[in-house]
Structures are given as structure tokens and as C-alpha cells.
Protein backbone atom coordinates (compact mmCIF):
# COMPACT_ATOMS: atom_id res chain seq x y z
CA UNK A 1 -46.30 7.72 8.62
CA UNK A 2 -47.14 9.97 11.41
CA UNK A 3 -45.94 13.38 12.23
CA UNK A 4 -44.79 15.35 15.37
CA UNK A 5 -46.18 18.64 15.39
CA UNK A 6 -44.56 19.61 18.29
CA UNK A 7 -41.23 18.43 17.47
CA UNK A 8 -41.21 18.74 13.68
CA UNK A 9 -39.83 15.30 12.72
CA UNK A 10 -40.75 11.56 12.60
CA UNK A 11 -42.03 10.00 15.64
CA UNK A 12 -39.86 6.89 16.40
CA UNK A 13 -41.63 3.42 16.16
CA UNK A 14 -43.80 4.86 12.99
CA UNK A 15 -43.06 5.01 9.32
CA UNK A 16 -39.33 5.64 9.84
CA UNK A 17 -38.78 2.01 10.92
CA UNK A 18 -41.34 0.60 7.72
CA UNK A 19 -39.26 2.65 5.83
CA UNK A 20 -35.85 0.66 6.92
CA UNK A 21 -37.52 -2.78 7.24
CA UNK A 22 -36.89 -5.07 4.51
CA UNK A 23 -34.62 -2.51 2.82
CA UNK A 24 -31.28 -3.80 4.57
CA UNK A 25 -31.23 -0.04 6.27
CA UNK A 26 -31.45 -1.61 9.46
CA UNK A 27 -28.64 -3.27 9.50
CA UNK A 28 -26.42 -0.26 9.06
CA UNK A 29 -26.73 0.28 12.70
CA UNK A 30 -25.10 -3.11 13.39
CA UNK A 31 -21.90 -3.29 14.00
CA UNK A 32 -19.81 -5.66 12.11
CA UNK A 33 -18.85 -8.74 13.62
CA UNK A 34 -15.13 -8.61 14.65
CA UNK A 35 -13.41 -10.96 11.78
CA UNK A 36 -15.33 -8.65 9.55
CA UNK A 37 -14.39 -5.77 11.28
CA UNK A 38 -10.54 -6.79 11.17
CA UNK A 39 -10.64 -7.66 7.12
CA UNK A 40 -11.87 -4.37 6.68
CA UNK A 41 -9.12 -2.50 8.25
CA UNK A 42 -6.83 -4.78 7.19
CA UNK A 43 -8.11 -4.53 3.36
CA UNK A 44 -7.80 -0.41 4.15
CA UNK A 45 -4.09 -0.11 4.97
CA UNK A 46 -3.95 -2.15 1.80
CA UNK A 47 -5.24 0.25 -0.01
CA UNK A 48 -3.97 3.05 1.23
CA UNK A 49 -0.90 1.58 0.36
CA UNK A 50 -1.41 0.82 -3.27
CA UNK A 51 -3.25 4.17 -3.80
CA UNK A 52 0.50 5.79 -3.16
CA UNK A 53 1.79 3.32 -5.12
CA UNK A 54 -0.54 3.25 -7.91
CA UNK A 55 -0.93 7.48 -7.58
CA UNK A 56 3.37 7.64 -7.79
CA UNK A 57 3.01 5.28 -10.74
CA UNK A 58 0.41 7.12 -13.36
CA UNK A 59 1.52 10.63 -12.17
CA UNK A 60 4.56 11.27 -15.14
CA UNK A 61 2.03 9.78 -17.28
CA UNK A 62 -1.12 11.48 -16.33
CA UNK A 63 0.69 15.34 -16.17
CA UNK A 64 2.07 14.43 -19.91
CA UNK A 65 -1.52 12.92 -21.46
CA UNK A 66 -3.32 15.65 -20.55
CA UNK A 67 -1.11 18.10 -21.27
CA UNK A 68 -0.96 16.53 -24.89
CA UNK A 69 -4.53 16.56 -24.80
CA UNK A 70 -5.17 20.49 -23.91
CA UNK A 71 -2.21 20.69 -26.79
CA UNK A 72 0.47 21.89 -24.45
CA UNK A 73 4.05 21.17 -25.31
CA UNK A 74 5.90 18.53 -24.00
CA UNK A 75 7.85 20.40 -20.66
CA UNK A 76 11.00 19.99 -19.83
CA UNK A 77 9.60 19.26 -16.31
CA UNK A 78 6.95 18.18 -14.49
CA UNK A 79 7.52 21.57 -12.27
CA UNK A 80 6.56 23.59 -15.67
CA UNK A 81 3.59 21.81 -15.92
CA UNK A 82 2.46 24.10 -12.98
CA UNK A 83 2.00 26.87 -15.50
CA UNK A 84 1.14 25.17 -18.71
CA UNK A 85 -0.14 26.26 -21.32
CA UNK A 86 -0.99 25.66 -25.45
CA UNK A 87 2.18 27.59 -27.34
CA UNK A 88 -0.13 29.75 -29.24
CA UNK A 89 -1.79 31.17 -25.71
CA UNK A 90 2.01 31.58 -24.02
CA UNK A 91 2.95 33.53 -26.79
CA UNK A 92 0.09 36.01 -27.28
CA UNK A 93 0.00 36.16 -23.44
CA UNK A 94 -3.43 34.81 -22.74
CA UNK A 95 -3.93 33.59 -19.37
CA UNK A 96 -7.30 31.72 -18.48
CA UNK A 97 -8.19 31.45 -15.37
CA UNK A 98 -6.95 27.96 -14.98
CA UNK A 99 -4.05 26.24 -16.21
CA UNK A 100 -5.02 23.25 -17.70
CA UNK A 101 -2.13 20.59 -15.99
CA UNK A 102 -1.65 22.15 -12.84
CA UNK A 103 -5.61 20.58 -11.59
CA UNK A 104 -3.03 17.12 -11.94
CA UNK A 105 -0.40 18.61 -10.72
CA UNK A 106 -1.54 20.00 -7.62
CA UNK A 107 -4.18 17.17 -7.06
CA UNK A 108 -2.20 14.16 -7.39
CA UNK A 109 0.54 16.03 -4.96
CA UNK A 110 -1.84 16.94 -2.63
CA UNK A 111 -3.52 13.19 -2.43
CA UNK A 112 -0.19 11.93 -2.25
CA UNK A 113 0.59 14.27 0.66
CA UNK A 114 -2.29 13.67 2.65
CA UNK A 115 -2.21 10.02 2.59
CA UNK A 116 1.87 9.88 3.62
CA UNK A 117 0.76 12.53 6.60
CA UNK A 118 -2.08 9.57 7.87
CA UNK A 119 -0.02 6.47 6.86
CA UNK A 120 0.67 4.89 10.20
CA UNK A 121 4.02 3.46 10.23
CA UNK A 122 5.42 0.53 12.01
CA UNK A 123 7.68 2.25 14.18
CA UNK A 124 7.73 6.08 15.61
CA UNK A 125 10.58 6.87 13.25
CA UNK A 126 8.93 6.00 10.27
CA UNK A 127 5.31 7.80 11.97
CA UNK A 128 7.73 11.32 11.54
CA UNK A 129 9.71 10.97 8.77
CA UNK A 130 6.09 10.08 6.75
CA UNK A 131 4.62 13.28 7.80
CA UNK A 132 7.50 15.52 7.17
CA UNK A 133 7.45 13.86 3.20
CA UNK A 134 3.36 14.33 3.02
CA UNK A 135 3.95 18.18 3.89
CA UNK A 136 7.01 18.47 1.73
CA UNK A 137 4.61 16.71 -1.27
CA UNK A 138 1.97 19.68 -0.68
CA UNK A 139 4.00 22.10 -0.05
CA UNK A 140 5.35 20.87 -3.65
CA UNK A 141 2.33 21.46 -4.65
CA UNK A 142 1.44 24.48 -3.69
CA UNK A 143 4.32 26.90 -4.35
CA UNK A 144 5.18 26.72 -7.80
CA UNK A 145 8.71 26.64 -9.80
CA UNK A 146 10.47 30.22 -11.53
CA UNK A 147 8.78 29.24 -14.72
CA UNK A 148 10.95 31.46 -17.18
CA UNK A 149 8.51 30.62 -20.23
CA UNK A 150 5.95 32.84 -18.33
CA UNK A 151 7.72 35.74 -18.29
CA UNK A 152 10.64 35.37 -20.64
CA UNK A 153 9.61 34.61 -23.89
CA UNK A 154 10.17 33.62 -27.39
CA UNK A 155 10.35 36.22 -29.98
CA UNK A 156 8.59 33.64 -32.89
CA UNK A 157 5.64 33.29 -30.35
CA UNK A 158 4.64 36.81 -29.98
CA UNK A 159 1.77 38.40 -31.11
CA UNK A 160 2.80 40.82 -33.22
CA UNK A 161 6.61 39.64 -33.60
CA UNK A 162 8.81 41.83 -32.39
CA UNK A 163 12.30 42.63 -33.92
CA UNK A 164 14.83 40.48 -32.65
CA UNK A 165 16.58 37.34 -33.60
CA UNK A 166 14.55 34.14 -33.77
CA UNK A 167 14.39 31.98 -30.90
CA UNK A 168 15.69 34.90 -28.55
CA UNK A 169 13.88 35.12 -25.50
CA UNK A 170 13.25 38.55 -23.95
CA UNK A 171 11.98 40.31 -20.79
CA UNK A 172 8.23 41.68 -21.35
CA UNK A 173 8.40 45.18 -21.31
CA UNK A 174 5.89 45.78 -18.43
CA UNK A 175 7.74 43.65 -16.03
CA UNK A 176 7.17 40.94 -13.56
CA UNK A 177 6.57 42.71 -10.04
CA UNK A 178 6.21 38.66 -8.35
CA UNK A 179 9.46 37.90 -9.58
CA UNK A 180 10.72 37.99 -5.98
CA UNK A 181 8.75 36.38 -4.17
CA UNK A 182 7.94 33.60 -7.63
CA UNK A 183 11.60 32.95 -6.92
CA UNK A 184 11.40 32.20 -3.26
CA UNK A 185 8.55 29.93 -3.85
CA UNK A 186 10.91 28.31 -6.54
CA UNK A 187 13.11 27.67 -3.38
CA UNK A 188 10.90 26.32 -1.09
CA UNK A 189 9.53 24.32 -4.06
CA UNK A 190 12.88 22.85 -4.68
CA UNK A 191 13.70 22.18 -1.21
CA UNK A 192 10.36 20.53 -0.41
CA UNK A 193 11.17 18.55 -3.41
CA UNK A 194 14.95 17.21 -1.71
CA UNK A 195 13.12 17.04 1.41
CA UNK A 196 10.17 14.33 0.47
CA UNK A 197 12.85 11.79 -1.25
CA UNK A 198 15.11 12.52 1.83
CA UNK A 199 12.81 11.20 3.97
CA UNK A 200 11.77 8.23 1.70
CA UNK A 201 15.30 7.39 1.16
CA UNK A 202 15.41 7.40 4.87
CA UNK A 203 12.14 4.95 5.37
CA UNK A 204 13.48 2.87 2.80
CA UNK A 205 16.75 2.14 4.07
CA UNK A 206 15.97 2.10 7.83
CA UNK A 207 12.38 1.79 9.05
CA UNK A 208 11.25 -0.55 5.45
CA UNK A 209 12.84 -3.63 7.74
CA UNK A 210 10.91 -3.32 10.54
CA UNK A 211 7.98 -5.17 8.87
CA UNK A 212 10.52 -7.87 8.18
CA UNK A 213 11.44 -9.19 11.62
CA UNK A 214 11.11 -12.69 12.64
CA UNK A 215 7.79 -12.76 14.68
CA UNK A 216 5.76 -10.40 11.71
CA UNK A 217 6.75 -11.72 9.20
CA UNK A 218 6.53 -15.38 9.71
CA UNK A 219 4.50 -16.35 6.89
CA UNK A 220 7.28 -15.61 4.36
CA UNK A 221 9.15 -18.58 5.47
CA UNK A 222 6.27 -20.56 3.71
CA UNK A 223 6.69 -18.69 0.61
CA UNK A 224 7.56 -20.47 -2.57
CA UNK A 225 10.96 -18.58 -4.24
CA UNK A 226 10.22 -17.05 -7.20
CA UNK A 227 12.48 -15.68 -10.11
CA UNK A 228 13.23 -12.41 -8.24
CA UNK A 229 14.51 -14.59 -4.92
CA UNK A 230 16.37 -16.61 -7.27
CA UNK A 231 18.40 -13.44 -9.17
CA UNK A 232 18.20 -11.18 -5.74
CA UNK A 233 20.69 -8.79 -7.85
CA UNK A 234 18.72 -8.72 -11.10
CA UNK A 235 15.35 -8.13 -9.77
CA UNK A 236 16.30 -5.60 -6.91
CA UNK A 237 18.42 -3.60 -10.00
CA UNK A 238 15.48 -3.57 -12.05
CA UNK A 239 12.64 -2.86 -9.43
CA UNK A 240 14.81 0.13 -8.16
CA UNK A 241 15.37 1.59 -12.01
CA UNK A 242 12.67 -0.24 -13.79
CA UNK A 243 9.71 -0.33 -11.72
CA UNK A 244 7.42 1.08 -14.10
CA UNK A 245 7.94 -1.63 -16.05
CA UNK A 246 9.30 -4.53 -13.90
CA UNK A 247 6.50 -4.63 -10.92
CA UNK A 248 3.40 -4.93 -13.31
CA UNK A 249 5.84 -7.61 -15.56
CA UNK A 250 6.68 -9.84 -12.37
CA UNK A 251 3.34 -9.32 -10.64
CA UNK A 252 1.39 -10.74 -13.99
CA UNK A 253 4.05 -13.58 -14.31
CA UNK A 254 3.39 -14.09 -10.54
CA UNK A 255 7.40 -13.95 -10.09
CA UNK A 256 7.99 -10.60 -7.27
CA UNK A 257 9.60 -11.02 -3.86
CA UNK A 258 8.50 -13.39 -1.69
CA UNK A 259 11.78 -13.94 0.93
CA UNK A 260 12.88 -11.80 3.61
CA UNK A 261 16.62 -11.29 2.40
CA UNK A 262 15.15 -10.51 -1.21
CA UNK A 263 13.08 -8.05 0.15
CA UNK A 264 16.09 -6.59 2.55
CA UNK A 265 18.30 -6.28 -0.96
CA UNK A 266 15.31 -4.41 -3.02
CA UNK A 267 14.54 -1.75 -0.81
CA UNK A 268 18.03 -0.96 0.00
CA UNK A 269 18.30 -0.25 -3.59
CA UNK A 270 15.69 1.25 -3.94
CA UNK A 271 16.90 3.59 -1.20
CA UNK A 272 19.81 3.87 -3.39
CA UNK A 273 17.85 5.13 -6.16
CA UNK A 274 15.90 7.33 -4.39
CA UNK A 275 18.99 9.31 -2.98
CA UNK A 276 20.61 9.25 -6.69
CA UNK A 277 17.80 10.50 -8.53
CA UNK A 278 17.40 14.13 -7.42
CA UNK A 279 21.30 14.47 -6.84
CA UNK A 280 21.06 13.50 -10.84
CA UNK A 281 18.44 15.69 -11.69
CA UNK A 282 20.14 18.83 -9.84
CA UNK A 283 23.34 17.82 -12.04
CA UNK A 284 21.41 17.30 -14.83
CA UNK A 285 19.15 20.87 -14.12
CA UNK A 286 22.29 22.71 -13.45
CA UNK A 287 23.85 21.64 -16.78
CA UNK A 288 21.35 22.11 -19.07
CA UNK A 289 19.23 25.35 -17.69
CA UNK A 290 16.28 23.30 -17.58
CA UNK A 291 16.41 23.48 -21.59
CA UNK A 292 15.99 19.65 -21.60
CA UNK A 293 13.63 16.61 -21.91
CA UNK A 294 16.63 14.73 -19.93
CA UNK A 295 15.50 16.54 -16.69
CA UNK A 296 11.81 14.85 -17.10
CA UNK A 297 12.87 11.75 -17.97
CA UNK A 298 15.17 12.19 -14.65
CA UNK A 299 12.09 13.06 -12.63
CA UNK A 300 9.83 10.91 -14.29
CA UNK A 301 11.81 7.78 -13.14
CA UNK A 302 12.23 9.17 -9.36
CA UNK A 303 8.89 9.39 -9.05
CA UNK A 304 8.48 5.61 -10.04
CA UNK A 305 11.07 5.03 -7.55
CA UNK A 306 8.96 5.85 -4.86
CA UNK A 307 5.94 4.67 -6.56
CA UNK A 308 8.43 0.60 -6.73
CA UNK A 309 8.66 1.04 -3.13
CA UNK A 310 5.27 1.29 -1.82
CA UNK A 311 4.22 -1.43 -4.47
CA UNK A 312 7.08 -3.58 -3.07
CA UNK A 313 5.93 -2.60 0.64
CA UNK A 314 1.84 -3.53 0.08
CA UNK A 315 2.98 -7.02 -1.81
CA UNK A 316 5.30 -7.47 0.87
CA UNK A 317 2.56 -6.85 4.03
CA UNK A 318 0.08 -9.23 1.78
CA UNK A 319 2.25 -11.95 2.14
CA UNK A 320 3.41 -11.84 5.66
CA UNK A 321 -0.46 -10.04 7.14
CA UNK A 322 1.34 -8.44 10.42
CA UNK A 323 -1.88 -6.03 10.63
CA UNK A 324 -3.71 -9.69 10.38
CA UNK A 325 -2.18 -11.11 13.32
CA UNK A 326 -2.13 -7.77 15.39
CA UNK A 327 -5.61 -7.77 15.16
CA UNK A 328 -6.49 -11.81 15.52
CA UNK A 329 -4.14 -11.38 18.82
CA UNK A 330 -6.83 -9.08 20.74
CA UNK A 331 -9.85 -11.78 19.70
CA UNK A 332 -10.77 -14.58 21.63
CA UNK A 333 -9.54 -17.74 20.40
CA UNK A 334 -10.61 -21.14 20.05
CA UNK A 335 -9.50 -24.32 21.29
CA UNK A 336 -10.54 -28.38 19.83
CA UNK A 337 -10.23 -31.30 22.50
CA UNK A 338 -10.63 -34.59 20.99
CA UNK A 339 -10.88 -37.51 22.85
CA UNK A 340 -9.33 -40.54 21.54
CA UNK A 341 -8.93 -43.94 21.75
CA UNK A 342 -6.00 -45.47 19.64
CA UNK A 343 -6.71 -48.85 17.57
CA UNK A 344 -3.59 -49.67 15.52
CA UNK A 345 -0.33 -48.22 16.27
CA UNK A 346 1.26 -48.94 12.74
CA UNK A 347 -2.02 -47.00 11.33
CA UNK A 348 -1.90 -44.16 13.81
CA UNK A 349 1.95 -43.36 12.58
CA UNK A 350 0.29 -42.77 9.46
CA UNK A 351 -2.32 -40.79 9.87
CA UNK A 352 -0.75 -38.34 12.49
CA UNK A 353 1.56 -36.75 10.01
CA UNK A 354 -1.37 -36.10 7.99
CA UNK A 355 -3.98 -34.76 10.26
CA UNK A 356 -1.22 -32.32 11.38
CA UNK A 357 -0.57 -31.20 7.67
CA UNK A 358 -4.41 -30.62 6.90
CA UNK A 359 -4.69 -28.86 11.28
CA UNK A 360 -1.76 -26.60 9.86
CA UNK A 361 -2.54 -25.49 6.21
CA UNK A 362 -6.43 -24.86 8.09
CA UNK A 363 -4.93 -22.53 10.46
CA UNK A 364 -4.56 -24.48 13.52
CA UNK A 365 -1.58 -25.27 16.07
CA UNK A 366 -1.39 -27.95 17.95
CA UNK A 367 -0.88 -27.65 22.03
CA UNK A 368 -0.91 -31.28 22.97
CA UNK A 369 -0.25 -34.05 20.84
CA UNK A 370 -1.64 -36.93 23.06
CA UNK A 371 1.43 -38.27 23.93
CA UNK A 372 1.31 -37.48 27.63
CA UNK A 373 -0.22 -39.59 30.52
CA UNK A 374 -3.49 -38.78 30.98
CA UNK A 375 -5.12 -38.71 34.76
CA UNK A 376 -8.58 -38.67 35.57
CA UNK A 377 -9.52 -36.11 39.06
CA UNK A 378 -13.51 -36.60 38.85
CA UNK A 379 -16.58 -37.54 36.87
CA UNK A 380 -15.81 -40.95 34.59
CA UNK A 381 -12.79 -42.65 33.50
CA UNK A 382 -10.53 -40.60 31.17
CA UNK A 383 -9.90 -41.46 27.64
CA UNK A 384 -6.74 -43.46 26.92
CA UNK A 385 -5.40 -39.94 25.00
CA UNK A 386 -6.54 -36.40 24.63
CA UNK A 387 -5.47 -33.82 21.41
CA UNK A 388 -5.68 -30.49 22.14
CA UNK A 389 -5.77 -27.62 19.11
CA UNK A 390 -6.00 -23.68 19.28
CA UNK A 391 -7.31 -22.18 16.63
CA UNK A 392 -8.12 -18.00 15.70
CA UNK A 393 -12.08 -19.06 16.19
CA UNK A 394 -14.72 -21.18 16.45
CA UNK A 395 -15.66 -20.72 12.66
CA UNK A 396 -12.36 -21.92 11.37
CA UNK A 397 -12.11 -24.80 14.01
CA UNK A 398 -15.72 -25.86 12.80
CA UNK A 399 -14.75 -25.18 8.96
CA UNK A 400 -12.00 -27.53 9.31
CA UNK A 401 -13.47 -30.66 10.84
CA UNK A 402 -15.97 -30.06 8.18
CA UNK A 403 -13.70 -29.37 5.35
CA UNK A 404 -12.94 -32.10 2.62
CA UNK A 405 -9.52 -32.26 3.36
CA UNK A 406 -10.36 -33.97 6.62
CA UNK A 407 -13.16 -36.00 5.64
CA UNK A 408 -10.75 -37.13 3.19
CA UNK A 409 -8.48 -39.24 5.74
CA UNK A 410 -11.37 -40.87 6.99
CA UNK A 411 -10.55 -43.81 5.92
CA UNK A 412 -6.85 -43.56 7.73
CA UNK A 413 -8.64 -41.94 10.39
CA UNK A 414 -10.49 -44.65 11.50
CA UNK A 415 -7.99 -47.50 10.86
CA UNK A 416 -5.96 -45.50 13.43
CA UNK A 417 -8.43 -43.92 16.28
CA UNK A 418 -11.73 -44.22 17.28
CA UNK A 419 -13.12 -40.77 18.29
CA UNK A 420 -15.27 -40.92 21.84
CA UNK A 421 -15.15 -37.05 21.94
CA UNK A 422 -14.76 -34.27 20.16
CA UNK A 423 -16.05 -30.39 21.10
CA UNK A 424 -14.30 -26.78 20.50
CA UNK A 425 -14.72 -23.74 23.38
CA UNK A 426 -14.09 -19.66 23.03
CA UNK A 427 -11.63 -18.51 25.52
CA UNK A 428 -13.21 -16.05 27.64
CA UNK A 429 -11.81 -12.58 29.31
């Protein structure tokens, strides 16, 4: 390996390029080839997807285990969790300098917020409404909930005990001079809070069709129905209040939507659910002073709410790939002329049907069946009939004539048509 002197680094065509050869470096400058290139954006959105999902999902259960596990009892909300802490250290006042739960709290929020804000939507409606519920998620985050346990406390739980009646909670004697502003924040915590199911009650009802229309969605019309399309009011009831338990059930037993109208009906009530929950949870906060474990269970299942409908959304864009197509639209296609010559018409009845099943379930479509008259304009006679097939490339046009399921009519295949000709071409720009 050589050195510059001069320009204090490698000199190019030395070392640098032993270094990358043979150690798969070098290809890291290639760019992918373009089906490549489209599976991996493809498999992104996917996962940006789930991650919501998945994230909406674990979050009630991740904010509770670990608040179990740094020995901090069970809230009354997830909100409280923002300043929790082990009883004994809330009631001899010691603060640390972080609060054990609200690393979860604010993280999970935050990664939830950020991916709504750069989730593209399908339509400009849905692009706005998104980004208005990833700010309202952070700005959950950040400004925290009046948390009365921090500054009104327990009698029993002081260090030393002061004289009052058990379980009476009192003011500490050298004030709170935050309260103020600790009580805005609760506001704008609050009303962030109304604002990010807003706006996913919103997407859900309105913008959650788009995906659904006739020309992206095509491929669920070759879905099998499963359980769920079967009992459309059954399994849209219990994805919208059950998800945390019905999606992983019905995705194992391989039973979740698969049908356009049974996807219509669950996120509609899921949109439902989404706009009940915090209307409940105000009730139920309003009632009860926040002096109950009804209020978490309340949030708890909002939260899977909008976890069951961006589960429902990524199995939904598996099955029906409109990203797939988008993309496959902008790359040159392929097109298969074969040039035949038909032997037995009673033979060739038969085998047509079957070629076209096996064309189809490879991916191809078929422009010209043959049937037409055929006229020859220059060079030698033209074949008696001419098949014409368009395919997304050249690869899957080649994988098919060389998959089994083709070399498996052979035999029908050749009772039917003799092939003079058969080649594929790229269309070009």
C-alpha cells in the first residue's frame, strides 16, 4: 500500500482497491439491479408499517414490565408513568436523575411520532392528517401530565410521618413553584393526546379506503375467504376491541381479512373505536380523579386500537402489493411471441385452457391469443398462428417456459401444436 505525501491519503489504484477485492466491498458501489431495488422499498414501507403496529402493540406492556421491574407501582395511567418512581423513593422525596419508565415512555412516543410524520400516505389527505398525529405523539411525549403523586403526597409514605390521618394526601410545605406552567403542559399533553386519535380516527374512516379501490387492489379478488370474510361482524368487532389478542390469534390460524368489503367493515370500526376510546377515558378520568386502574385499562386498549389498524393496513397492502405494481409500471416489460403451428384441433381445446392457467398463476397476460388472421408483409411465409404474452421481465418470461409447470403439459402440448418459434424482447424507451 502506497502513500501520498502530498495529499495525506491513499493513492487510488493501490492498496485501497486489494483491500476491497475479494472482500465483496466492491460491490457496494453497485447499484442494485431494479427488481432488487423495487423489493427493497417495497419490503421498507412494510416495515415501517409493522414497526407502528408492532411499537402500538408492546407499548401498555413494555411501560408496565419495566415499571414492575424498577419496583414501581402499578399507575393508574400510562401518563404517570412519566414520573415514576419505587413508593419508598416518592415518599422520602428522592429524585434521581432519571425516572426509570419515562426512557419508554418518551422513546416509544417519540419513534412512534417520527415514523407517522415520514409515513407517506396514499392520498394528500392522509400525507397531513399523518403528520399532525406524529407531532401530537411527541409532543405527548414531551410535556408531561399534572402528576399529583409528585407533589401531593401520602402521609404513610413520608419520611418521618407526619401527623395526619392515614392515607391523607397533603401539599409539601415548601411548595411547587412549576405548578403553573406543570399544569399547562398537562393541557397541551391532553390535547395532543385527543388530537393524535382524532386524526387516526379520521385516516381510518376516510383515507384507509383509498388502498382499496378497484385498480390497487386487484389481487384481493384472488384471495381465498377466510373465517373473518365469512363472520365480517364478528371479526371486525373483535379486531376493533380485541386486537391484542385477535390479530396474532387469526394471523397464526392464517384466518385475517382477505376481501375488500371485509376490510371496508374493520376499519370503519376500528374508526369507531378509536373515536370511543378517549371520549371513554375522559368520562372515565373525570369520574374517578384518576384514582383508578379502569383509566389504564381504558388507555391500554386505545392504544391497541391504533396498533389493530396499522396491523390490519400492512396485511392488507401484502395482499393486494399496490407499491409492487407502482413500481413494476415504470420498468420495462417483456413480451413472448410464439410461433405456432396447430396439429389437432380437439387436442388444442385442451391444452389452451391450461397453458393460460400456468401463463397466469406465472405472472403473465396474454395480448393475442392466435385466433386472428395472420398476414405476412416481408421476409418468409408467416406461421399459420402467432401467441403473443407480456410479462413484468425477461426473468419471469424465461422462468416460466422453464418452470415445471409448463414442462409438465408437454405431453398435451405437443399433441396440440408444434412450436416453429419461440423468443421474448424488453420494451425499450
Amino acid at each position: 500500500m502506497t502513500f501520498d505525501k502530498e495529499g495525506h491519503g491513499l493513492k487510488t489504484g493501490t492498496g485501497l482497491e486489494m483491500l476491497k477485492s475479494g472482500t465483496g466491498l466492491d460491490n457496494l458501489e453497485k447499484p442494485l439491479p431494479p427488481d432488487e431495488l423495487g423489493k427493497h422499498i417495497i419490503v421498507t414501507y412494510q416495515r415501517l408499517r409493522l414497526g407502528m403496529g408492532f411499537i402500538a402493540l408492546f407499548f401498555p406492556l413494555i411501560i408496565v414490565a419495566f415499571g414492575l421491574l424498577y419496583k414501581i407501582e402499578l399507575e393508574t395511567s400510562y401518563s404517570a408513568y412519566y414520573f415514576g418512581l419505587p413508593a419508598g423513593d416518592l415518599g422520602a422525596r428522592t429524585f434521581p436523575g432519571i425516572f426509570p419508565t419515562r426512557v419508554f415512555f418518551c422513546g416509544l412516543l417519540f419513534a412512534l411520532g417520527v415514523f407517522l410524520i415520514l409515513y407517506k400516505g396514499f392520498n394528500r389527505w392522509e400525507d397531513i392528517l399523518l403528520m399532525i398525529a406524529g407531532l401530537a405523539a411527541i409532543c405527548v411525549a414531551i410535556f408531561p401530565m399534572w402528576y399529583k403523586d409528585m407533589y401531593y403526597i401520602d402521609c404513610s409514605r413520608l419520611l418521618p410521618p407526619l401527623r395526619c390521618a392515614q392515607g391523607v394526601k397533603v401539599y409539601p410545605e415548601s411548595g411547587f413553584k412549576y405548578e403553573f406552567l406543570f399544569r399547562l403542559f398537562s393541557q397541551i399533553h391532553y390535547g395532543s393526546a385527543i388530537v393524535l386519535f382524532s386524526c387516526m380516527t379520521l385516516v381510518a374512516w376516510f383515507c384507509s379506503k383509498t388502498t382499496l379501490i378497484k385498480r390497487l387492489s386487484e389481487a384481493l379478488d384472488n384471495q381465498a375467504r377466510t373465517w373473518a370474510d365469512r363472520h365480517p361482524k364478528g371479526s371486525s368487532f373483535l379486531i376493533a376491541w380485541l386486537p391484542a389478542l385477535t390479530i396474532p390469534f387469526l394471523y397464526v390460524v392464517k384466518n385475517l381479512p382477505t376481501q375488500r368489503d371485509t376490510f371496508r367493515r374493520n376499519y370503519n370500526w376500528i374508526g369507531f373505536a378509536m373515536a370511543l376510546f378517549p371520549v371513554t377515558g375522559w368520562a372515565v378520568t373525570s369520574l374517578m380523579q384518576w384514582d383508578n386502574y379502569l383509566v389504564l385499562a381504558v388507555e391500554a386498549f386505545g392504544i391497541w386500537t391504533f396498533a389493530a389498524f396499522w396491523l390490519l393496513k400492512s396485511h392488507e397492502l401484502m395482499l393486494s402489493q399496490p407499491e409492487e405494481k407502482a413500481i413494476k409500471g415504470n420498468q420495462p416489460k417483456a413480451y413472448t411471441v410464439s410461433e405456432l403451428e396447430p396439429l389437432d384441433p380437439t387436442a388444442q381445446a385442451a391444452f389452451t385452457p391450461l397453458a393460460h392457467a400456468a401463463m397466469n398463476a406465472a405472472g403473465g397476460r396474454t395480448l393475442n391469443t392466435g385466433g386472428g388472421k395472420v398476414v405476412g408483409i416481408d421476409g418468409p411465409a408467416p406461421p399459420k398462428r402467432v401467441v403473443i404474452n407480456e410479462w413484468d421481465s425477461l426473468d419471469q418470461a424465461e422462468a416460466h417456459y422453464k418452470s415445471k409447470a409448463w414442462n409438465d403439459l408437454a405431453p398435451q402440448r405437443d399433441k396440440a401444436i408444434k412450436t416453429i418459434r419461440r423468443y421474448a424482447v424488453e420494451s425499450g424507451n
